[in-house]
N, C-alpha and C. Protein backbone atom coordinates (compact mmCIF):
# COMPACT_ATOMS: atom_id res chain seq x y z
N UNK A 1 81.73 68.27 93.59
CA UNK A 1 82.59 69.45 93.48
C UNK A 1 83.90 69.03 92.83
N UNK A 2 84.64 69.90 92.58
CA UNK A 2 85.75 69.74 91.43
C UNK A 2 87.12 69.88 92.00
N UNK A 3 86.76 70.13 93.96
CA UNK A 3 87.63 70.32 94.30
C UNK A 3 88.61 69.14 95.20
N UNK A 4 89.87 69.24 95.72
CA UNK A 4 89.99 68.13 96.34
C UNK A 4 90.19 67.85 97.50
N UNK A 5 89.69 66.87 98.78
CA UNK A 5 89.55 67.01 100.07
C UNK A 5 89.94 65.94 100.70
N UNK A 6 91.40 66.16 101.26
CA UNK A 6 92.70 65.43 101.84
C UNK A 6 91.63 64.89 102.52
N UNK A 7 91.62 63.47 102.88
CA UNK A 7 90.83 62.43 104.05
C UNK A 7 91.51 62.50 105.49
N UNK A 8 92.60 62.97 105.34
CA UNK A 8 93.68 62.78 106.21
C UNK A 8 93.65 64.11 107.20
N UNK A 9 93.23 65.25 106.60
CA UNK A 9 93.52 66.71 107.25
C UNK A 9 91.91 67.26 108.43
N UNK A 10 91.81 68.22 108.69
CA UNK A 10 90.51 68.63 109.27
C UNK A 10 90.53 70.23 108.58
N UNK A 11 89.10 70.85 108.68
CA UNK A 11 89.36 71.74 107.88
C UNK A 11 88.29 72.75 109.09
N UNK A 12 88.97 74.29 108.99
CA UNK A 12 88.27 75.62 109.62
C UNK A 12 87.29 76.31 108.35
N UNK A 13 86.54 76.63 109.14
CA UNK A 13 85.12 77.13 108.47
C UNK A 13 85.70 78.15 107.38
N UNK A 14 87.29 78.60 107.46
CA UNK A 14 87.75 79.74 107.29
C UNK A 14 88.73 79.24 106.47
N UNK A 15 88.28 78.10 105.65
CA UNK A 15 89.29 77.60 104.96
C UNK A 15 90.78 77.15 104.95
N UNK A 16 91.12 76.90 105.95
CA UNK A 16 92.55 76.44 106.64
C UNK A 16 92.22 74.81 106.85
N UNK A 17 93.52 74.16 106.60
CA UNK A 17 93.56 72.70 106.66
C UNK A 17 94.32 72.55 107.74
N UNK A 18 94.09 71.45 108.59
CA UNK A 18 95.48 71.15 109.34
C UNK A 18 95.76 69.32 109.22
N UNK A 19 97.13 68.90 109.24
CA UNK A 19 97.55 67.41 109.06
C UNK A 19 98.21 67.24 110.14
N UNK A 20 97.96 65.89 111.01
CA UNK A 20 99.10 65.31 112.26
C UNK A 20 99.79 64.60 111.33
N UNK A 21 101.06 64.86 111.48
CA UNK A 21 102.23 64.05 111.53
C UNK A 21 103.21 63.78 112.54
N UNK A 22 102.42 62.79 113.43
CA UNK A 22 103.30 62.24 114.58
C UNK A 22 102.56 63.59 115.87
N UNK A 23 104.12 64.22 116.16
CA UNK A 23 103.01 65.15 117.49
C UNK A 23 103.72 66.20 116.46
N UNK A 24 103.48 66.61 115.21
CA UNK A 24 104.22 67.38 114.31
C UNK A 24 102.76 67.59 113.40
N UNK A 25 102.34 68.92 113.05
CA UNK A 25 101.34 69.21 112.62
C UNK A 25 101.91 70.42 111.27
N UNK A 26 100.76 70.23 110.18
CA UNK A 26 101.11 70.75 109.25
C UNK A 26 100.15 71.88 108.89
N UNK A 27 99.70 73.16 108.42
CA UNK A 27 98.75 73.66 108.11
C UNK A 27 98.65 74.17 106.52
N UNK A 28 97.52 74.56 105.86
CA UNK A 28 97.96 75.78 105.02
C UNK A 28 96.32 76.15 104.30
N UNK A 29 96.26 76.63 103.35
CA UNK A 29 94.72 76.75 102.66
C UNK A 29 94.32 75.33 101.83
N UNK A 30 93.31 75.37 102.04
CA UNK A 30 92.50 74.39 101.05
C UNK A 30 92.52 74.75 99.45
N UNK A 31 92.18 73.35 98.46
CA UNK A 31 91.89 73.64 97.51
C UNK A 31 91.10 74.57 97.20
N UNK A 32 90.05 74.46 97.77
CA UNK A 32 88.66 75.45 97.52
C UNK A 32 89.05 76.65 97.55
N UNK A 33 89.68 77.09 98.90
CA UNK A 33 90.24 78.81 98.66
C UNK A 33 91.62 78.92 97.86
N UNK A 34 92.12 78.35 97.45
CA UNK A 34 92.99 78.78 96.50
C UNK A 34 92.35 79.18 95.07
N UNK A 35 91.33 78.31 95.05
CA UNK A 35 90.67 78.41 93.71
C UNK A 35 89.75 79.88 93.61
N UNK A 36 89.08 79.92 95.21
CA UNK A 36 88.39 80.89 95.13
C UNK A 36 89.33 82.57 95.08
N UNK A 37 90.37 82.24 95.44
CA UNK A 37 91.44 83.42 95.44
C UNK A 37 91.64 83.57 94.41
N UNK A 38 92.31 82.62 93.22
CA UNK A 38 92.24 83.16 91.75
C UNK A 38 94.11 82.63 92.03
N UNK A 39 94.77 83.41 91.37
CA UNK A 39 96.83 83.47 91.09
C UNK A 39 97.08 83.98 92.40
N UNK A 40 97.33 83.26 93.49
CA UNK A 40 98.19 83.42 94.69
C UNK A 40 99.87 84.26 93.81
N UNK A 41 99.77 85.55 94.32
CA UNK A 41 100.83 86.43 94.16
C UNK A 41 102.21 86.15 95.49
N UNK A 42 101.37 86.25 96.38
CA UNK A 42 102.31 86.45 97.73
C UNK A 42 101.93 85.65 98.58
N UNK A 43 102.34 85.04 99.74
CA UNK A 43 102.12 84.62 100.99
C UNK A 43 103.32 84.90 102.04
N UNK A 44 102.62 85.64 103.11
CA UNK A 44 103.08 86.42 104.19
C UNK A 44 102.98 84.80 105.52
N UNK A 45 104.05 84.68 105.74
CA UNK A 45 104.31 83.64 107.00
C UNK A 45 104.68 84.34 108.06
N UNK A 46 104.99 83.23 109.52
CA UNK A 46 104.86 84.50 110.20
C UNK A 46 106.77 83.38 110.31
N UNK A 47 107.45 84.12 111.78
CA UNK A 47 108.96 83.48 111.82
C UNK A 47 108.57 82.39 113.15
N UNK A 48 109.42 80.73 112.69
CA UNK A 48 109.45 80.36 113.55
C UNK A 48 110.02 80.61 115.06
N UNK A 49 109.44 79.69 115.83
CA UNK A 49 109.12 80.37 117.23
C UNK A 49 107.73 81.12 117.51
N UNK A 50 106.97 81.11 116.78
CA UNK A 50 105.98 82.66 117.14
C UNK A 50 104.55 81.22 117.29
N UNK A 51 104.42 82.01 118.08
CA UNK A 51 103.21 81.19 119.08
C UNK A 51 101.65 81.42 118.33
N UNK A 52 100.89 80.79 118.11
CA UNK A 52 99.30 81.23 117.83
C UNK A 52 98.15 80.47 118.82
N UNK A 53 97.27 81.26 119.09
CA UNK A 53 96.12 80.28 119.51
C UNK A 53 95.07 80.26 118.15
N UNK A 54 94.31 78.91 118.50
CA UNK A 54 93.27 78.81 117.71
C UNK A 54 92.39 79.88 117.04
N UNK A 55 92.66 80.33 115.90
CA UNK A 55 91.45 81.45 115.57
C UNK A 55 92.26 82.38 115.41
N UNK A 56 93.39 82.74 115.70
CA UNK A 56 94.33 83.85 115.48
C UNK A 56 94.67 83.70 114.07
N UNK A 57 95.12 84.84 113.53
CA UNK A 57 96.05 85.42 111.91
C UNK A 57 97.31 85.07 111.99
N UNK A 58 97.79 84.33 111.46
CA UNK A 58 98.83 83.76 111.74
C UNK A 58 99.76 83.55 110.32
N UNK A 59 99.12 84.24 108.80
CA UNK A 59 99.36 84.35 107.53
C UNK A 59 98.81 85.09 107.13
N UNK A 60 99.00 85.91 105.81
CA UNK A 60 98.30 86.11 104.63
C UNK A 60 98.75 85.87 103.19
N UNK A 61 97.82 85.48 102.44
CA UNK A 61 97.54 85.56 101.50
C UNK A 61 97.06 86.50 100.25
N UNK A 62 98.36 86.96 99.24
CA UNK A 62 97.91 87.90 97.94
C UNK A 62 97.58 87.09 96.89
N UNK A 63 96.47 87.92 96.38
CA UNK A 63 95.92 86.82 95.00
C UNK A 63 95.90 88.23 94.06
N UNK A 64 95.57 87.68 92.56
CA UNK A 64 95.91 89.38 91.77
C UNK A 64 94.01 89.92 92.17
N UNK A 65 93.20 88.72 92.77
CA UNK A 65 92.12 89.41 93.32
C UNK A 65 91.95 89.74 94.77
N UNK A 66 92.47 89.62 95.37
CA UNK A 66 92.57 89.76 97.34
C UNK A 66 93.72 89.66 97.69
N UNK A 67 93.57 90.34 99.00
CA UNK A 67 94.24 89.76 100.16
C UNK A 67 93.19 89.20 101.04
N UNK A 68 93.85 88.06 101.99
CA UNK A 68 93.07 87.20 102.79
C UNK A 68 94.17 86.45 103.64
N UNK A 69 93.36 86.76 104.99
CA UNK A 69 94.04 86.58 106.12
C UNK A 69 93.61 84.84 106.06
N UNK A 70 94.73 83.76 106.88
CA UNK A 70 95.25 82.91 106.99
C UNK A 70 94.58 83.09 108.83
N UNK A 71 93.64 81.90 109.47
CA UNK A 71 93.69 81.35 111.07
C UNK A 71 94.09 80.46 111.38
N UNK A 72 94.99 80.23 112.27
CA UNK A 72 95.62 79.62 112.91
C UNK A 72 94.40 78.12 113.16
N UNK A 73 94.33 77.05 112.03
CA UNK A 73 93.19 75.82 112.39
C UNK A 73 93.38 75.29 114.16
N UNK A 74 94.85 75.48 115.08
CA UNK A 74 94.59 74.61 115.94
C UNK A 74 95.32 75.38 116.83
N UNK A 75 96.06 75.88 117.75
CA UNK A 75 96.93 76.21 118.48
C UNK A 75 98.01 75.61 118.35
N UNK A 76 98.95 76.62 118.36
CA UNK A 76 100.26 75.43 118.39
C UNK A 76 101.79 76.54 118.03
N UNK A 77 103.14 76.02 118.10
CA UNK A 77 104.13 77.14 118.14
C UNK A 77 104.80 76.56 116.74
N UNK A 78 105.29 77.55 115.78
CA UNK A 78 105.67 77.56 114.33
C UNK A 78 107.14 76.91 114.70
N UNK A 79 107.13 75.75 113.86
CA UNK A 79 108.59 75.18 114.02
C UNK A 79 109.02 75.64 112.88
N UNK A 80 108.57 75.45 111.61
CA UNK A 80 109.38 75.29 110.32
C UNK A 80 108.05 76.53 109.11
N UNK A 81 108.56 77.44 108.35
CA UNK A 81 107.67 78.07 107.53
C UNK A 81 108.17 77.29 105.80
N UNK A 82 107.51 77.59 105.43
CA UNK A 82 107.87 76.63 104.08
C UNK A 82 108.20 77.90 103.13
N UNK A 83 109.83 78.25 102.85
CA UNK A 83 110.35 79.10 103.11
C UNK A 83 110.07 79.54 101.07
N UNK A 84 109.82 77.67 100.19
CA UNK A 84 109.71 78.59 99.28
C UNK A 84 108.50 78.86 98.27
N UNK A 85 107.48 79.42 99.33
CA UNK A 85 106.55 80.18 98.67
C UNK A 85 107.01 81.54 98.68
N UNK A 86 108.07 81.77 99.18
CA UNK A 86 108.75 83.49 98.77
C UNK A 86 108.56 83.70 97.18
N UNK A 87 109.47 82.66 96.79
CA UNK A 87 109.76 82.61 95.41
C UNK A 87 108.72 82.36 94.90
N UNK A 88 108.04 81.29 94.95
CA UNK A 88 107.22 80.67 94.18
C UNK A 88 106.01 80.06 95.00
N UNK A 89 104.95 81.72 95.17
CA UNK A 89 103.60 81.37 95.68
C UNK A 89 102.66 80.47 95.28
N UNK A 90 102.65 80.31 93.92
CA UNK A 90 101.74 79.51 92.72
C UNK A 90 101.84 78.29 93.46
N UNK A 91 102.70 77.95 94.02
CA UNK A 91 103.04 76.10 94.31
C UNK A 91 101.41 76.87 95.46
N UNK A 92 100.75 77.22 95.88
CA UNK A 92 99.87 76.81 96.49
C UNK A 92 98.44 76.47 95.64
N UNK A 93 98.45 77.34 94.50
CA UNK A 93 97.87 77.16 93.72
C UNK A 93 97.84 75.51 92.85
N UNK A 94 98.80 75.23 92.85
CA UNK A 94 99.06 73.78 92.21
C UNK A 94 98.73 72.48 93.20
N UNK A 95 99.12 72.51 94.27
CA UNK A 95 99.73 71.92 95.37
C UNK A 95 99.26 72.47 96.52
N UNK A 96 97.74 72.25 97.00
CA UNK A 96 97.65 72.99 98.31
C UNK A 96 97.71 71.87 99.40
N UNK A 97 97.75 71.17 99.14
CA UNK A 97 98.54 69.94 100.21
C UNK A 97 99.88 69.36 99.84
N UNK A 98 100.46 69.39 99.41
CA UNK A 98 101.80 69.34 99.31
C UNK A 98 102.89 69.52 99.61
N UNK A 99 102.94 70.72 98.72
CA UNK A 99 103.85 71.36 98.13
C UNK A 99 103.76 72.91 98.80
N UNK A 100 102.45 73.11 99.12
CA UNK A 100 102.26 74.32 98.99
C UNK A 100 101.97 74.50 100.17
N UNK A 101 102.26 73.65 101.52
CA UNK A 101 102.23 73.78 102.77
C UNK A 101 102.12 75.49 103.46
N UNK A 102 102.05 75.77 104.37
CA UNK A 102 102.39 76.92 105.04
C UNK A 102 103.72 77.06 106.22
N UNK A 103 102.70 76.18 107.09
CA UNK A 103 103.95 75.86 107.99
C UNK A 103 103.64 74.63 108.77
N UNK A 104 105.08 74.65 109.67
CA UNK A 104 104.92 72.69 110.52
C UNK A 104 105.30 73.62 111.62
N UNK A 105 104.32 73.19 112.88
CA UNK A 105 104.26 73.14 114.09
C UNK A 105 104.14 72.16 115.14
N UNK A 106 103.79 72.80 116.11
CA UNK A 106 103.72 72.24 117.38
C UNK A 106 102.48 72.23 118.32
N UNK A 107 101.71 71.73 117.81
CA UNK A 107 100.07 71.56 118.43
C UNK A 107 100.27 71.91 120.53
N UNK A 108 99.69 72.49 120.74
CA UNK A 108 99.32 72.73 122.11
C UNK A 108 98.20 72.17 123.11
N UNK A 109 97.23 71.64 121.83
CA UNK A 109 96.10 71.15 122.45
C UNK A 109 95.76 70.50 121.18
N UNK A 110 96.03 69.47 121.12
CA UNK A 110 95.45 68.37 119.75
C UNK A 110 94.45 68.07 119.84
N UNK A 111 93.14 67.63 121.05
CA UNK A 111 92.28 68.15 120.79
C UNK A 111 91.20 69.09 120.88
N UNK A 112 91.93 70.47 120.17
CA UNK A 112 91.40 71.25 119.08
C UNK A 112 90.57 70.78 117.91
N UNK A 113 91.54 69.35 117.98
CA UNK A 113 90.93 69.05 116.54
C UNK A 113 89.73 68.81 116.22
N UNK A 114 88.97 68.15 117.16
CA UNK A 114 87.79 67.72 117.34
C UNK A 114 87.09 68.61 116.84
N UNK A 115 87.23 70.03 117.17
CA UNK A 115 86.28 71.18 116.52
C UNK A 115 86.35 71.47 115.47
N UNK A 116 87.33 70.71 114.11
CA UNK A 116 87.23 70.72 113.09
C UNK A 116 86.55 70.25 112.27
N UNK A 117 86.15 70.17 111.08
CA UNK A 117 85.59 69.98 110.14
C UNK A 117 86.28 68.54 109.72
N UNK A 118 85.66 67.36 108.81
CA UNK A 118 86.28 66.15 108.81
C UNK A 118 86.31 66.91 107.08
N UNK A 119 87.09 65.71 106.18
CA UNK A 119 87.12 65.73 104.75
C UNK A 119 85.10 66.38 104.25
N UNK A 120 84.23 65.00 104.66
CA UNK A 120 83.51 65.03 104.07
C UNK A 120 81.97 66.35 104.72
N UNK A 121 82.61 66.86 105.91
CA UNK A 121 82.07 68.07 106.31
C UNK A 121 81.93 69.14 105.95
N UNK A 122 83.34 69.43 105.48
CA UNK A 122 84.42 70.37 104.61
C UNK A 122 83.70 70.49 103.45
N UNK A 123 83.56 69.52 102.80
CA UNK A 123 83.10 69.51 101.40
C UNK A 123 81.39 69.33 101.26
N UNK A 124 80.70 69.71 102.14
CA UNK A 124 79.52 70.16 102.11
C UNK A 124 79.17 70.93 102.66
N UNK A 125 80.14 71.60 103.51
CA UNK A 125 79.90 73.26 103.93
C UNK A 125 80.52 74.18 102.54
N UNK A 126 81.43 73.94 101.68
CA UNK A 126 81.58 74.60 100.80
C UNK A 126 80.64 74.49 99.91
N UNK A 127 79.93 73.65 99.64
CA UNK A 127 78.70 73.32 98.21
C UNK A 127 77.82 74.53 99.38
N UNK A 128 77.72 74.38 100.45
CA UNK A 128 76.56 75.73 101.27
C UNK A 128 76.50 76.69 100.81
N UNK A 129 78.27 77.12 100.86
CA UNK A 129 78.82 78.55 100.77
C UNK A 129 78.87 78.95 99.51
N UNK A 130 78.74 78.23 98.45
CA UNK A 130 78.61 78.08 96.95
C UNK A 130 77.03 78.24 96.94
N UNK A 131 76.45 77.70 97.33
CA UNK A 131 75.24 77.61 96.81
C UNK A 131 74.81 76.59 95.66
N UNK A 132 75.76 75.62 95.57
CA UNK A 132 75.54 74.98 94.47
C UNK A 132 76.73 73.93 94.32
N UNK A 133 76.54 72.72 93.82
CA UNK A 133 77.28 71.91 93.28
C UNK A 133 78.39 72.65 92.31
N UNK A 134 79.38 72.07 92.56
CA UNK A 134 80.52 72.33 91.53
C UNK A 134 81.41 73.33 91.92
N UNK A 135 81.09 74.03 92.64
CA UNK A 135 82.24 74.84 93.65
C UNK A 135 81.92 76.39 92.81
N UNK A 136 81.94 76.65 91.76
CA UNK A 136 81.51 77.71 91.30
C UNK A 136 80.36 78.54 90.65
């Protein structure tokens, strides 16, 4: 596949990544759904402080083809939103581990994680969901 799959992150069936940093956790979309979204227009964060459990909407995402709701990969309370995809949504498009973060939290139950998807899980449940090598 053509896409790229952080070794470091775990990934939701629902296309959400999440990264530990320290007891400091990072989330946002994967390569794969950015690509599959098309020109990320908008992204809707929510305000720090605001609490999610696992599996909850906790973002969205405008593309000039969808909207698409954002789940919460782990439980945990929003410390920091990455304030500039206001301006400049595309950085997720470029940069979906990066740059193009969503937000940094506060894990509640780390392992959550366990029920995630590893790099190389991730990237053969999408060839599923594709139906095919190459992501498209």
């Amino acid at each position: 596949m053509s896409f790229t799959f952080e070794r470091n992150c775990r990934y939701s069936k629902s296309h959400e990544w999440v990264r530990l940093e320290g007891d400091i956790a990072l989330a946002g979309i994967t390569d794969y759904a950015q690509d599959q979204l098309s020109d990320i227009v908008y992204v809707e964060l929510p305000e720090p402080g605001d609490s999610f459990e696992m599996g909850d909407v906790y973002a969205v995402v405008e593309s000039v083809k969808a909207a698409s709701d954002c789940d919460m990969p782990i439980s945990g309370e929003v410390l920091e939103v990455n304030d500039r995809l206001e301006d400049r949504p595309q950085v997720v498009n470029e940069d979906p581990f990066g740059e193009g973060w969503f937000i940094q939290f506060r894990p509640m139950d780390v392992s959550e994680m366990d029920s995630l998807m590893d790099a190389d899980a991730y990237e053969k449940y999408c060839i599923e969901e594709t139906g095919k090598e190459g992501g498209h």
